[in-house]
PDB file of N, CA and C in Angstrom:
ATOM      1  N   UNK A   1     -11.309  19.803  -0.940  1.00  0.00           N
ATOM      2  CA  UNK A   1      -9.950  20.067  -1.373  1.00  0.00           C
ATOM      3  C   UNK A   1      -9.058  18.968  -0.796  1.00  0.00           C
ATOM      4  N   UNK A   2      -8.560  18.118  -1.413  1.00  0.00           N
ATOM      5  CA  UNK A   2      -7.322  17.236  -1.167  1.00  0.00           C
ATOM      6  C   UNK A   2      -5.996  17.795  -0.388  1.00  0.00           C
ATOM      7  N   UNK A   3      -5.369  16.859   0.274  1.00  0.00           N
ATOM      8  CA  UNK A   3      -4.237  17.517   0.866  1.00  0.00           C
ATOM      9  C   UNK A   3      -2.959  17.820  -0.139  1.00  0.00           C
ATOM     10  N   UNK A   4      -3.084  17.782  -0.898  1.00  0.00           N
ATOM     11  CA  UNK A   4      -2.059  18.182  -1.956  1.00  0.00           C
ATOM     12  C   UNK A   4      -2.266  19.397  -2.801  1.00  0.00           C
ATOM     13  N   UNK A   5      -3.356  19.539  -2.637  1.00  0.00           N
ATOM     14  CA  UNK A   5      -3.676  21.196  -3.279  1.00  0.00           C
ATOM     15  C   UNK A   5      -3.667  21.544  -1.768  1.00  0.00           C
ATOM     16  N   UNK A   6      -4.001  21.653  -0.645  1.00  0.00           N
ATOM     17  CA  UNK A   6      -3.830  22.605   0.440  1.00  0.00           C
ATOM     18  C   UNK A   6      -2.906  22.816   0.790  1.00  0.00           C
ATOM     19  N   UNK A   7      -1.702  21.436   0.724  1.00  0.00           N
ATOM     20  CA  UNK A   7      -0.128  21.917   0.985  1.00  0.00           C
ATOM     21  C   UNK A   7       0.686  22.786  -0.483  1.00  0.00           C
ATOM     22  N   UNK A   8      -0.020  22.517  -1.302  1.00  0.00           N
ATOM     23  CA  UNK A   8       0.822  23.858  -2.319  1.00  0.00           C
ATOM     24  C   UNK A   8       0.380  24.973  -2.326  1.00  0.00           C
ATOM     25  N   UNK A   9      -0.889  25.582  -1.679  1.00  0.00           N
ATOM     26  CA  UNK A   9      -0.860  27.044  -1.076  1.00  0.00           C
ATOM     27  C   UNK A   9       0.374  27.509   0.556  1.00  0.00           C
ATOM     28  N   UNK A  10       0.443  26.679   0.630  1.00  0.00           N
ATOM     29  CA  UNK A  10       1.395  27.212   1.834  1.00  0.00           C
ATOM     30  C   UNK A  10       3.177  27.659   1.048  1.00  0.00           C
ATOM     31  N   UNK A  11       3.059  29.023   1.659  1.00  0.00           N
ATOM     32  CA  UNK A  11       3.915  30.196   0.953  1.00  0.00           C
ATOM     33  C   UNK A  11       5.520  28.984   1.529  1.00  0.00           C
ATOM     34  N   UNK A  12       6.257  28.987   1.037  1.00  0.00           N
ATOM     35  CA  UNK A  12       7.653  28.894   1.844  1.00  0.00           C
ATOM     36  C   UNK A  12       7.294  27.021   1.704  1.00  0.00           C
ATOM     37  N   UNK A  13       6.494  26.080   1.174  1.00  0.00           N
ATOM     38  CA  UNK A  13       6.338  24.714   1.420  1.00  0.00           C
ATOM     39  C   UNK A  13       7.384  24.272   1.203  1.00  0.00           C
ATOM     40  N   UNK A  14       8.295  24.416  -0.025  1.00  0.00           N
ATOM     41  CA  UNK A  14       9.287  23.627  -0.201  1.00  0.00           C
ATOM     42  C   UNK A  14       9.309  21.981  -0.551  1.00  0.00           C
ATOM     43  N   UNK A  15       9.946  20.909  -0.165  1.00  0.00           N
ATOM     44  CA  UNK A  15      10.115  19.581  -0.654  1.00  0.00           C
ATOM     45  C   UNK A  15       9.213  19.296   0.903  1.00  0.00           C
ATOM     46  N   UNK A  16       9.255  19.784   1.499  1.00  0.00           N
ATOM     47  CA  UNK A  16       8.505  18.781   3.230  1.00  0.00           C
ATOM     48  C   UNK A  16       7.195  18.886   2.543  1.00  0.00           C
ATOM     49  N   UNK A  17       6.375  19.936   2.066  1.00  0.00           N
ATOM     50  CA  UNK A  17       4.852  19.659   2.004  1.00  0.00           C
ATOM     51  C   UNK A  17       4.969  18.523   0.880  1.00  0.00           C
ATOM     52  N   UNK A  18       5.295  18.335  -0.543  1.00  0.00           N
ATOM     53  CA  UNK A  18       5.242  17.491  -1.240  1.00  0.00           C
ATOM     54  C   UNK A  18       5.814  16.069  -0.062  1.00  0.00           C
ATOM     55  N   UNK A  19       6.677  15.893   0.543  1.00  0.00           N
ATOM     56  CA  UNK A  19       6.823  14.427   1.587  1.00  0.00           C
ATOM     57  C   UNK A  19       5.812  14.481   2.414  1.00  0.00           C
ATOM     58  N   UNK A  20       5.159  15.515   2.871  1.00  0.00           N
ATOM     59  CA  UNK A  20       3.512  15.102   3.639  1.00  0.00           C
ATOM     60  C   UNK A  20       2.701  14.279   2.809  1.00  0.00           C
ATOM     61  N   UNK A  21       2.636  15.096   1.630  1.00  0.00           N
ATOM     62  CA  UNK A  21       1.561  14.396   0.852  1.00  0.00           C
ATOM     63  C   UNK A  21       2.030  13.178   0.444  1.00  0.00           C
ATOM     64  N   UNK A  22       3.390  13.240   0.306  1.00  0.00           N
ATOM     65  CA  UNK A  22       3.838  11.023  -0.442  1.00  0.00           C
ATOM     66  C   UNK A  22       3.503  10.773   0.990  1.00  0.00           C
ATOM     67  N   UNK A  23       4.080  10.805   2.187  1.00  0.00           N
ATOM     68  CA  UNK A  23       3.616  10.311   3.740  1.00  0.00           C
ATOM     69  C   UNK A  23       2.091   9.606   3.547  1.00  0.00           C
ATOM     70  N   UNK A  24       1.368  10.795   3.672  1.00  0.00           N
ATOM     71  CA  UNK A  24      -0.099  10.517   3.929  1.00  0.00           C
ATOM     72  C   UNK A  24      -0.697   9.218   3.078  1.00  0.00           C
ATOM     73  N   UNK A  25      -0.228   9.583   1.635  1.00  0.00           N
ATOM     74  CA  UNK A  25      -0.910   8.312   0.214  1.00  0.00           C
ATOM     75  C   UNK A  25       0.141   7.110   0.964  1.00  0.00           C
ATOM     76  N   UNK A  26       0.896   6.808   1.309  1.00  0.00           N
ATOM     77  CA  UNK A  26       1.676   5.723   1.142  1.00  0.00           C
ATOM     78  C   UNK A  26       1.246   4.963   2.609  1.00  0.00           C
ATOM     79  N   UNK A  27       0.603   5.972   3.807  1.00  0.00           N
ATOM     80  CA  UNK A  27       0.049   5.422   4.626  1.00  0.00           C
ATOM     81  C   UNK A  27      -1.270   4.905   4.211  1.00  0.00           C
ATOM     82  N   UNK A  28      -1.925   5.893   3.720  1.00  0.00           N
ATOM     83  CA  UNK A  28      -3.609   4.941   3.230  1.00  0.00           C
ATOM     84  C   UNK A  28      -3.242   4.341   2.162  1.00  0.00           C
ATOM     85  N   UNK A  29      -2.318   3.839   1.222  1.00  0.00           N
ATOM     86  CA  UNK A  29      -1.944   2.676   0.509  1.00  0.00           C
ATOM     87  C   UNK A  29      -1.532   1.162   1.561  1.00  0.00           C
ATOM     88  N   UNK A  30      -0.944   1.311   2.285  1.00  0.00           N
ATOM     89  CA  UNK A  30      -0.673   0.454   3.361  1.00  0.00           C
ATOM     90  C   UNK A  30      -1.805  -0.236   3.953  1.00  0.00           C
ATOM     91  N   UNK A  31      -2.554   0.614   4.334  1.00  0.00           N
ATOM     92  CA  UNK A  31      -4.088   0.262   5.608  1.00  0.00           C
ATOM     93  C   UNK A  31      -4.970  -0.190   4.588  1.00  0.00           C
ATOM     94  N   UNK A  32      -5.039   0.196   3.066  1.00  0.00           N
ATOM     95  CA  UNK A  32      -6.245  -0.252   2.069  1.00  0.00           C
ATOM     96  C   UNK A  32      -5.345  -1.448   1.782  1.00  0.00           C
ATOM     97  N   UNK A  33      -4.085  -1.702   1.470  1.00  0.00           N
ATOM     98  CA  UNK A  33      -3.498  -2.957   1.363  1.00  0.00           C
ATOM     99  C   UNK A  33      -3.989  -4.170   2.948  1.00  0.00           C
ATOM    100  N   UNK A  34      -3.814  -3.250   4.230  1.00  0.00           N
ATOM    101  CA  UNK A  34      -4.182  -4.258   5.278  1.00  0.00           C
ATOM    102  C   UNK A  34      -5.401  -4.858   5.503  1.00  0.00           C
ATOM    103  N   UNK A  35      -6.814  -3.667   4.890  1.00  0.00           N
ATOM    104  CA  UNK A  35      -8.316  -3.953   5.272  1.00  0.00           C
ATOM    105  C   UNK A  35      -8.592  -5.051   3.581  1.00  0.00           C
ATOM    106  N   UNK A  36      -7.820  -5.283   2.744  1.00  0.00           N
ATOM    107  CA  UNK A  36      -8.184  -6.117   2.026  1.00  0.00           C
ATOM    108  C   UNK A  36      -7.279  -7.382   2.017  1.00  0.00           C
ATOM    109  N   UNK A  37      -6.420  -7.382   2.740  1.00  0.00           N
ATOM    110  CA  UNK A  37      -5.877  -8.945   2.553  1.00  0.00           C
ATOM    111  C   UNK A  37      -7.052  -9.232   3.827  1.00  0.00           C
ATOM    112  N   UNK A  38      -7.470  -8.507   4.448  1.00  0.00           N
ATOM    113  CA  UNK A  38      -8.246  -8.725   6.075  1.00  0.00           C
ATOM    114  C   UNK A  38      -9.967  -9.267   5.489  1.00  0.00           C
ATOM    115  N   UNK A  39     -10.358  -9.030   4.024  1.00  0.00           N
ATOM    116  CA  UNK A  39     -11.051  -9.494   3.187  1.00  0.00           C
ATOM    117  C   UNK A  39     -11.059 -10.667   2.217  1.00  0.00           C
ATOM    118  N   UNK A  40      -9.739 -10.534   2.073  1.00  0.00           N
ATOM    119  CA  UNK A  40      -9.623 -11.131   0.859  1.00  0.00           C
ATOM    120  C   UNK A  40      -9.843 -12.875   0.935  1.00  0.00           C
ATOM    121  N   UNK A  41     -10.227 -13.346   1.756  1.00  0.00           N
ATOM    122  CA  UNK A  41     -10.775 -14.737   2.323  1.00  0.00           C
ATOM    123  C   UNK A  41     -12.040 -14.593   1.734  1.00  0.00           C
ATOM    124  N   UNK A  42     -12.849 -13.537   1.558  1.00  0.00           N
ATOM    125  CA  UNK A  42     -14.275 -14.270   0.759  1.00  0.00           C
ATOM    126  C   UNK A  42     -14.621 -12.736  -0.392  1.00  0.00           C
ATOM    127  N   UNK A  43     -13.416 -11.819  -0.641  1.00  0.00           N
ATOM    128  CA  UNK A  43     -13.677 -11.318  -2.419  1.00  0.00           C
ATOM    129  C   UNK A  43     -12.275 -11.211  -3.017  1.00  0.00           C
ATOM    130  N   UNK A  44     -12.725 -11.659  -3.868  1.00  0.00           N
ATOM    131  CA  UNK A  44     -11.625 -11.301  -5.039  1.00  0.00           C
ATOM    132  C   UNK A  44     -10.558 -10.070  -5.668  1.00  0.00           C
ATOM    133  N   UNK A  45      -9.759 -10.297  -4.743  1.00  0.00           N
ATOM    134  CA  UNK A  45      -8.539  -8.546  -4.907  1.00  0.00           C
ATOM    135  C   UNK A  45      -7.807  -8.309  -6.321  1.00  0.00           C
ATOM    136  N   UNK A  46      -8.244  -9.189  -7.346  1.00  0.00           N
ATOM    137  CA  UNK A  46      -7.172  -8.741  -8.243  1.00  0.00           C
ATOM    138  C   UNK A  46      -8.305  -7.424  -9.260  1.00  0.00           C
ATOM    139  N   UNK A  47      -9.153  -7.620  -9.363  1.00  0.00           N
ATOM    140  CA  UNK A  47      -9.243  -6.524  -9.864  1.00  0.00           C
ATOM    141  C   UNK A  47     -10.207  -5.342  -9.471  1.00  0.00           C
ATOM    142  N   UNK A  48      -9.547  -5.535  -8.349  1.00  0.00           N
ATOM    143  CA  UNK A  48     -10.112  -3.854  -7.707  1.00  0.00           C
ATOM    144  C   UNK A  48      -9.080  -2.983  -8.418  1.00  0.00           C
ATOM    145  N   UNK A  49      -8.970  -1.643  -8.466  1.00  0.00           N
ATOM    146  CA  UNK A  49      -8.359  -0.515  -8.669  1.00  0.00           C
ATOM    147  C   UNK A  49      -7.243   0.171  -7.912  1.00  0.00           C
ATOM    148  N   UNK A  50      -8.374   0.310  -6.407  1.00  0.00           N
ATOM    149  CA  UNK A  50      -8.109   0.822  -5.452  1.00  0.00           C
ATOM    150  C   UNK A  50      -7.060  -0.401  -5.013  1.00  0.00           C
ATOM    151  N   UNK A  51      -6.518  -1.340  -4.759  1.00  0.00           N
ATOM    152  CA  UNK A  51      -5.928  -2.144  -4.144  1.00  0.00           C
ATOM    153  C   UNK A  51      -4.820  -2.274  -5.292  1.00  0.00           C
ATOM    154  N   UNK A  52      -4.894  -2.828  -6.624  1.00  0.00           N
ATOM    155  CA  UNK A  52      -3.823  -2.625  -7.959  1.00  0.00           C
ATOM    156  C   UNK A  52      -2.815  -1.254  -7.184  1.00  0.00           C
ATOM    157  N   UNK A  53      -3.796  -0.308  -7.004  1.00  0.00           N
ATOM    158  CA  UNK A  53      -2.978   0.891  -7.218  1.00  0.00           C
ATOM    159  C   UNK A  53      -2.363   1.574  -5.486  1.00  0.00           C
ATOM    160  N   UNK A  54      -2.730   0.373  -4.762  1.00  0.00           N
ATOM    161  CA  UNK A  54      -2.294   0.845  -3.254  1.00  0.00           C
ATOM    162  C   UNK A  54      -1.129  -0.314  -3.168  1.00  0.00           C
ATOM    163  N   UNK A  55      -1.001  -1.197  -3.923  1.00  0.00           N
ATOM    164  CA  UNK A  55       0.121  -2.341  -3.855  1.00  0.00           C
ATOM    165  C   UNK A  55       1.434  -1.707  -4.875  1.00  0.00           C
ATOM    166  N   UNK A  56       1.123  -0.915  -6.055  1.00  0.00           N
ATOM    167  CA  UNK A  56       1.614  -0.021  -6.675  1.00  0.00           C
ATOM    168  C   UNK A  56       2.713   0.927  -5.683  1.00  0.00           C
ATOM    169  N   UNK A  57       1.979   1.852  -4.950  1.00  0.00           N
ATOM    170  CA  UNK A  57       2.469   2.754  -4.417  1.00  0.00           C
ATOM    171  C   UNK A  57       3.414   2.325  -2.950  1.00  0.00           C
ATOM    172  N   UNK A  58       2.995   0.767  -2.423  1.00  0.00           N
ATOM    173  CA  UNK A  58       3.537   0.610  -1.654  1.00  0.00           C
ATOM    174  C   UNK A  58       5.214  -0.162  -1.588  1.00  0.00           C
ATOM    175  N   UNK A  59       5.082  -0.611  -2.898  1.00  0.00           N
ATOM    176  CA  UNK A  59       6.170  -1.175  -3.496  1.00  0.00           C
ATOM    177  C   UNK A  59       6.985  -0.689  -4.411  1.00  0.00           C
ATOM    178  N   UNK A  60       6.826   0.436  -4.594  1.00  0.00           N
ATOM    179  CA  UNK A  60       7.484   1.360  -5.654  1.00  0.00           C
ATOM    180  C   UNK A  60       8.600   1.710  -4.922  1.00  0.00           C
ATOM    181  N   UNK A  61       9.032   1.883  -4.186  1.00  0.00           N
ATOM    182  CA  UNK A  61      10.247   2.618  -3.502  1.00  0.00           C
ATOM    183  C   UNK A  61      10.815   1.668  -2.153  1.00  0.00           C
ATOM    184  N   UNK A  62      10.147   0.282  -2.360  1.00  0.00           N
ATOM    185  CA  UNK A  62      10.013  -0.220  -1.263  1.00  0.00           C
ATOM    186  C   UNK A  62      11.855  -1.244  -1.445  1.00  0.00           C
ATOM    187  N   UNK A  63      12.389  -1.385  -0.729  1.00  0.00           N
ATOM    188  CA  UNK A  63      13.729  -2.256  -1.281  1.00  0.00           C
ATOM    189  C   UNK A  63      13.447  -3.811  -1.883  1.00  0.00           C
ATOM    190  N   UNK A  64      12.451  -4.432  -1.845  1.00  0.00           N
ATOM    191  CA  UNK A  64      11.966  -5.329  -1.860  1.00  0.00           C
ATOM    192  C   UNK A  64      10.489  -5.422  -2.581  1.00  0.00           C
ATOM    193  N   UNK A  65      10.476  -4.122  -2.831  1.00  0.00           N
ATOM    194  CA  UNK A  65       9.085  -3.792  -3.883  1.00  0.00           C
ATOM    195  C   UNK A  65       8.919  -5.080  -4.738  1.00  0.00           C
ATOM    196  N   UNK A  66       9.366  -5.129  -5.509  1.00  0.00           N
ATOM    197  CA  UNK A  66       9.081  -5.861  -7.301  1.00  0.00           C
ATOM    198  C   UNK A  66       8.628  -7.077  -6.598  1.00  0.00           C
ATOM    199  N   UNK A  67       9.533  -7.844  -6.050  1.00  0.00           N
ATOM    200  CA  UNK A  67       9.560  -9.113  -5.471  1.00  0.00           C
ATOM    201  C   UNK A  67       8.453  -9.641  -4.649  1.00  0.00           C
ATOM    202  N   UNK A  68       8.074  -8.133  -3.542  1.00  0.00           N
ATOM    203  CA  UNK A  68       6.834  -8.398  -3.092  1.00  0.00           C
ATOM    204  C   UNK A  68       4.978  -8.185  -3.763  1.00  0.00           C
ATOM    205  N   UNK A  69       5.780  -7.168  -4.954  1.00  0.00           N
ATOM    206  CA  UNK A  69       4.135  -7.442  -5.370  1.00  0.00           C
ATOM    207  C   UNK A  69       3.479  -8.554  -6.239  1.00  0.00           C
ATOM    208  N   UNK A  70       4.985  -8.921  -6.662  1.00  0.00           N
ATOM    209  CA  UNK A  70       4.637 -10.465  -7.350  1.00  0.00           C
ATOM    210  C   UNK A  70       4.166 -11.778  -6.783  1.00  0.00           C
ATOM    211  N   UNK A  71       4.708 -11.208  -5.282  1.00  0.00           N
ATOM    212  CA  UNK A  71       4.063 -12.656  -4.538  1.00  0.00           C
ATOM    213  C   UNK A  71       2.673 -12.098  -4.238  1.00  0.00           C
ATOM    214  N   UNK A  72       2.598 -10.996  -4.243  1.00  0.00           N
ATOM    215  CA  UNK A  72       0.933 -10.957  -3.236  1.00  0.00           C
ATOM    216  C   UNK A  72       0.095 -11.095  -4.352  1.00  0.00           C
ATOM    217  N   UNK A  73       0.340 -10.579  -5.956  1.00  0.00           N
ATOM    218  CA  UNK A  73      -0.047 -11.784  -6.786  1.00  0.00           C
ATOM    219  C   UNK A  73      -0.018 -12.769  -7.180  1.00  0.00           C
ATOM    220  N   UNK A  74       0.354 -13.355  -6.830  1.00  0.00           N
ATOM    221  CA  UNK A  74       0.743 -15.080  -6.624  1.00  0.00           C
ATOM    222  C   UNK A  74      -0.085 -15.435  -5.466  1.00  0.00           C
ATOM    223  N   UNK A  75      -0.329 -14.848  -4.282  1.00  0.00           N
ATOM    224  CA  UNK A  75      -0.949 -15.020  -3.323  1.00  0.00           C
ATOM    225  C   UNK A  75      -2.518 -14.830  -3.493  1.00  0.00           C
ATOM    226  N   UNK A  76      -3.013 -13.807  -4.465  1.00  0.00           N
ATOM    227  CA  UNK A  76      -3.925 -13.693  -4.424  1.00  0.00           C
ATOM    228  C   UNK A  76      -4.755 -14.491  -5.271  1.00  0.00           C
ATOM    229  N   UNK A  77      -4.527 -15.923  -5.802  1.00  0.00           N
ATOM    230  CA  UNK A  77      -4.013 -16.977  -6.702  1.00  0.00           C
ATOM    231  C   UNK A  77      -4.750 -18.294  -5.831  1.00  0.00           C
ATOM    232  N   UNK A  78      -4.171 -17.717  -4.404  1.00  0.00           N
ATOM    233  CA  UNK A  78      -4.563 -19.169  -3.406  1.00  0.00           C
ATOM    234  C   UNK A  78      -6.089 -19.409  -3.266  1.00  0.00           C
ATOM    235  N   UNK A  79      -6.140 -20.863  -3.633  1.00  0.00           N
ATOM    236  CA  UNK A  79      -7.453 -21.406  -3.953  1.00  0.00           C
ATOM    237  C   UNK A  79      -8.390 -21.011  -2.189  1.00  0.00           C
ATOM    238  N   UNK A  80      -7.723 -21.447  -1.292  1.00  0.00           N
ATOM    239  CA  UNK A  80      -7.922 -21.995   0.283  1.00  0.00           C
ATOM    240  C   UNK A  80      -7.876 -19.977   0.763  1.00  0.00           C
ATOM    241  N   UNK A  81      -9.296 -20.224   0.642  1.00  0.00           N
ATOM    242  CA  UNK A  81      -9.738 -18.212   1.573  1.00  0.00           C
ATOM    243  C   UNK A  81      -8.988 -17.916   2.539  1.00  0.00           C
ATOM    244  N   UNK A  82      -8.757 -18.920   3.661  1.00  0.00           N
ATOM    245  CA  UNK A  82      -8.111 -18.440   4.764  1.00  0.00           C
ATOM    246  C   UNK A  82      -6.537 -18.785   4.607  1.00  0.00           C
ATOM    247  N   UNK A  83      -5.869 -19.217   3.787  1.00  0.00           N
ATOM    248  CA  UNK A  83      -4.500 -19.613   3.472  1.00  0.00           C
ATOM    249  C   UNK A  83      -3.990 -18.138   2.853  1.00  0.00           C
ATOM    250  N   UNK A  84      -5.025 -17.513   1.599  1.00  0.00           N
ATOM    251  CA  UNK A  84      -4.864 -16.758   0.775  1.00  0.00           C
ATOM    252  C   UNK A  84      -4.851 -15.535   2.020  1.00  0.00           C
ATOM    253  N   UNK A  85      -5.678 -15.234   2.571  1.00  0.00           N
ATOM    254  CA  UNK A  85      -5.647 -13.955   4.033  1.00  0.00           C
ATOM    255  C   UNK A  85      -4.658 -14.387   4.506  1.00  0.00           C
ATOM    256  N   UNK A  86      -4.073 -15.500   5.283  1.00  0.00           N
ATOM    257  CA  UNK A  86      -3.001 -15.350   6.112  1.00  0.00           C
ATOM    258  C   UNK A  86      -1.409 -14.486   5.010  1.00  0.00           C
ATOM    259  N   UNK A  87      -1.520 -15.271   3.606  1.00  0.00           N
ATOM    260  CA  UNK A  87      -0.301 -14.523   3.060  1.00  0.00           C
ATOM    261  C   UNK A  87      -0.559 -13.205   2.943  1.00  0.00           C
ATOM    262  N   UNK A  88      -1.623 -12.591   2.439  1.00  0.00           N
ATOM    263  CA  UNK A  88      -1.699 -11.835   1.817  1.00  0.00           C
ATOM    264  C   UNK A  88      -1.253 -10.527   2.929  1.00  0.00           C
ATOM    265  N   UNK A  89      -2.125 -11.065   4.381  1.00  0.00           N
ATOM    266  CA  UNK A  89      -2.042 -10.458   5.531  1.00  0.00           C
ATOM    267  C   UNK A  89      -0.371 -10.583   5.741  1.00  0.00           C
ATOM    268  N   UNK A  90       0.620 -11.448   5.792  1.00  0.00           N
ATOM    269  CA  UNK A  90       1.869 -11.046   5.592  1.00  0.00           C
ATOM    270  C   UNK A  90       2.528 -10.517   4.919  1.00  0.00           C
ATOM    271  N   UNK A  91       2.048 -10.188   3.338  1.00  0.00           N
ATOM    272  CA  UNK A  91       2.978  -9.369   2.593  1.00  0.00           C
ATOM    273  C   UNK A  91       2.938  -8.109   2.782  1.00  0.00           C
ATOM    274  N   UNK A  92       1.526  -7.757   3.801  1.00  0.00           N
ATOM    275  CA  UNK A  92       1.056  -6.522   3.836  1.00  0.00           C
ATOM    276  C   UNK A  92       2.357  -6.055   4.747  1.00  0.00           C
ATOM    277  N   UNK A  93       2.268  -6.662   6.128  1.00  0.00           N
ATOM    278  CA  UNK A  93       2.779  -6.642   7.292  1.00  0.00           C
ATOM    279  C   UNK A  93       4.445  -6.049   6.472  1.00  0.00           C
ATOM    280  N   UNK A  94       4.982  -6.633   5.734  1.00  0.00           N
ATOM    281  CA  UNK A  94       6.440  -6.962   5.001  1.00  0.00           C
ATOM    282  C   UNK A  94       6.714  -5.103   4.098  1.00  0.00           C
ATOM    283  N   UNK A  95       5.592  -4.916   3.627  1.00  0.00           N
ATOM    284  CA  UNK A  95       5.905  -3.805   2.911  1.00  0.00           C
ATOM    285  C   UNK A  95       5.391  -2.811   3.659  1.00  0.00           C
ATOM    286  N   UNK A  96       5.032  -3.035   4.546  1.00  0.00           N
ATOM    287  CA  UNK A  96       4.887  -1.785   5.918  1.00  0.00           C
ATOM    288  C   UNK A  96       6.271  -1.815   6.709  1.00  0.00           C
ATOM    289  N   UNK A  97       6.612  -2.952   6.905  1.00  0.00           N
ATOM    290  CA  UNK A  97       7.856  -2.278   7.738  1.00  0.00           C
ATOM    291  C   UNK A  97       9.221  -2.105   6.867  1.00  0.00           C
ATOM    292  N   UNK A  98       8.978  -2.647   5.624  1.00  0.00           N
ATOM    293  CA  UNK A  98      10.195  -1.973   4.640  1.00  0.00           C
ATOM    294  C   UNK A  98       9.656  -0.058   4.574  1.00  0.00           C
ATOM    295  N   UNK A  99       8.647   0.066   4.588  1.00  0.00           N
ATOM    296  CA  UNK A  99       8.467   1.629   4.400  1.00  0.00           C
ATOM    297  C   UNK A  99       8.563   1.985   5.686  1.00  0.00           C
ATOM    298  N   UNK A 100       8.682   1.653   6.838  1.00  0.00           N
ATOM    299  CA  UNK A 100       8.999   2.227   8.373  1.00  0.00           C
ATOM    300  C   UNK A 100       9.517   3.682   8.232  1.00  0.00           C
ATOM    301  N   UNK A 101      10.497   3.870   7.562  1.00  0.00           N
ATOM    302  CA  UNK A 101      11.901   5.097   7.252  1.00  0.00           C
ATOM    303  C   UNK A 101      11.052   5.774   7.021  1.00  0.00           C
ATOM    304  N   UNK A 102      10.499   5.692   6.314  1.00  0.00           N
ATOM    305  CA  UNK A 102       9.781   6.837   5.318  1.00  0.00           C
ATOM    306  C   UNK A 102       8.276   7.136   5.645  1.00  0.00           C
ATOM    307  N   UNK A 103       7.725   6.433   6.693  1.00  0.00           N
ATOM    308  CA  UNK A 103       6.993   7.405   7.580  1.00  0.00           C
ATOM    309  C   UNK A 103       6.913   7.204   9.146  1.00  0.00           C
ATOM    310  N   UNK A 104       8.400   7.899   9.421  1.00  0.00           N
ATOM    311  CA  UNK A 104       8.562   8.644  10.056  1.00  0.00           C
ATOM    312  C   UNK A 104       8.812   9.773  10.052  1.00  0.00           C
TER     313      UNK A 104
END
């Protein structure tokens, strides 16, 4: 059972259990965004799923969203493996601490 069906049995949940569950996805969108720029020096990130759709979620609400997922495609572009990890490893860093607010 996923944490999003276990927080909508709880009687009285209200809007906090639905912000657990955006909390939780937007943290493992973040860390699957960090363990693949931490890769992405020797495989190819554009068409994974899982990474499309964790750069998705991390930039969607992010103030700086649009702007940043265009560069980390653009980044993921860079010929030079370890040039391409160092950006990619910064855009990560960039849309983690624009989401700071929002998980706390």
């Amino acid at each position: 059972m996923d944490r999003k069906e276990q927080l909508r049995n709880v009687a009285f949940g209200g809007a906090w259990s639905e912000q657990i569950a955006e909390r939780e996805a937007l943290v493992l969108a973040l860390a699957c965004l960090l363990t693949a720029a931490d890769r992405s020096a020797t495989d190819d990130l554009r068409l994974e799923t899982d990474v499309v759709s964790a750069l998705w979620r991390a930039g969607k609400d992010h103030p700086k969203g649009e702007m940043l997922i265009k560069a980390w495609e653009r980044a993921t572009e860079i010929p030079n493996g370890g040039l391409r990890r160092l950006e990619l490893v910064r855009i990560a860093r960039l849309l983690e601490d624009g989401q700071r607010a929002r998980l706390t």
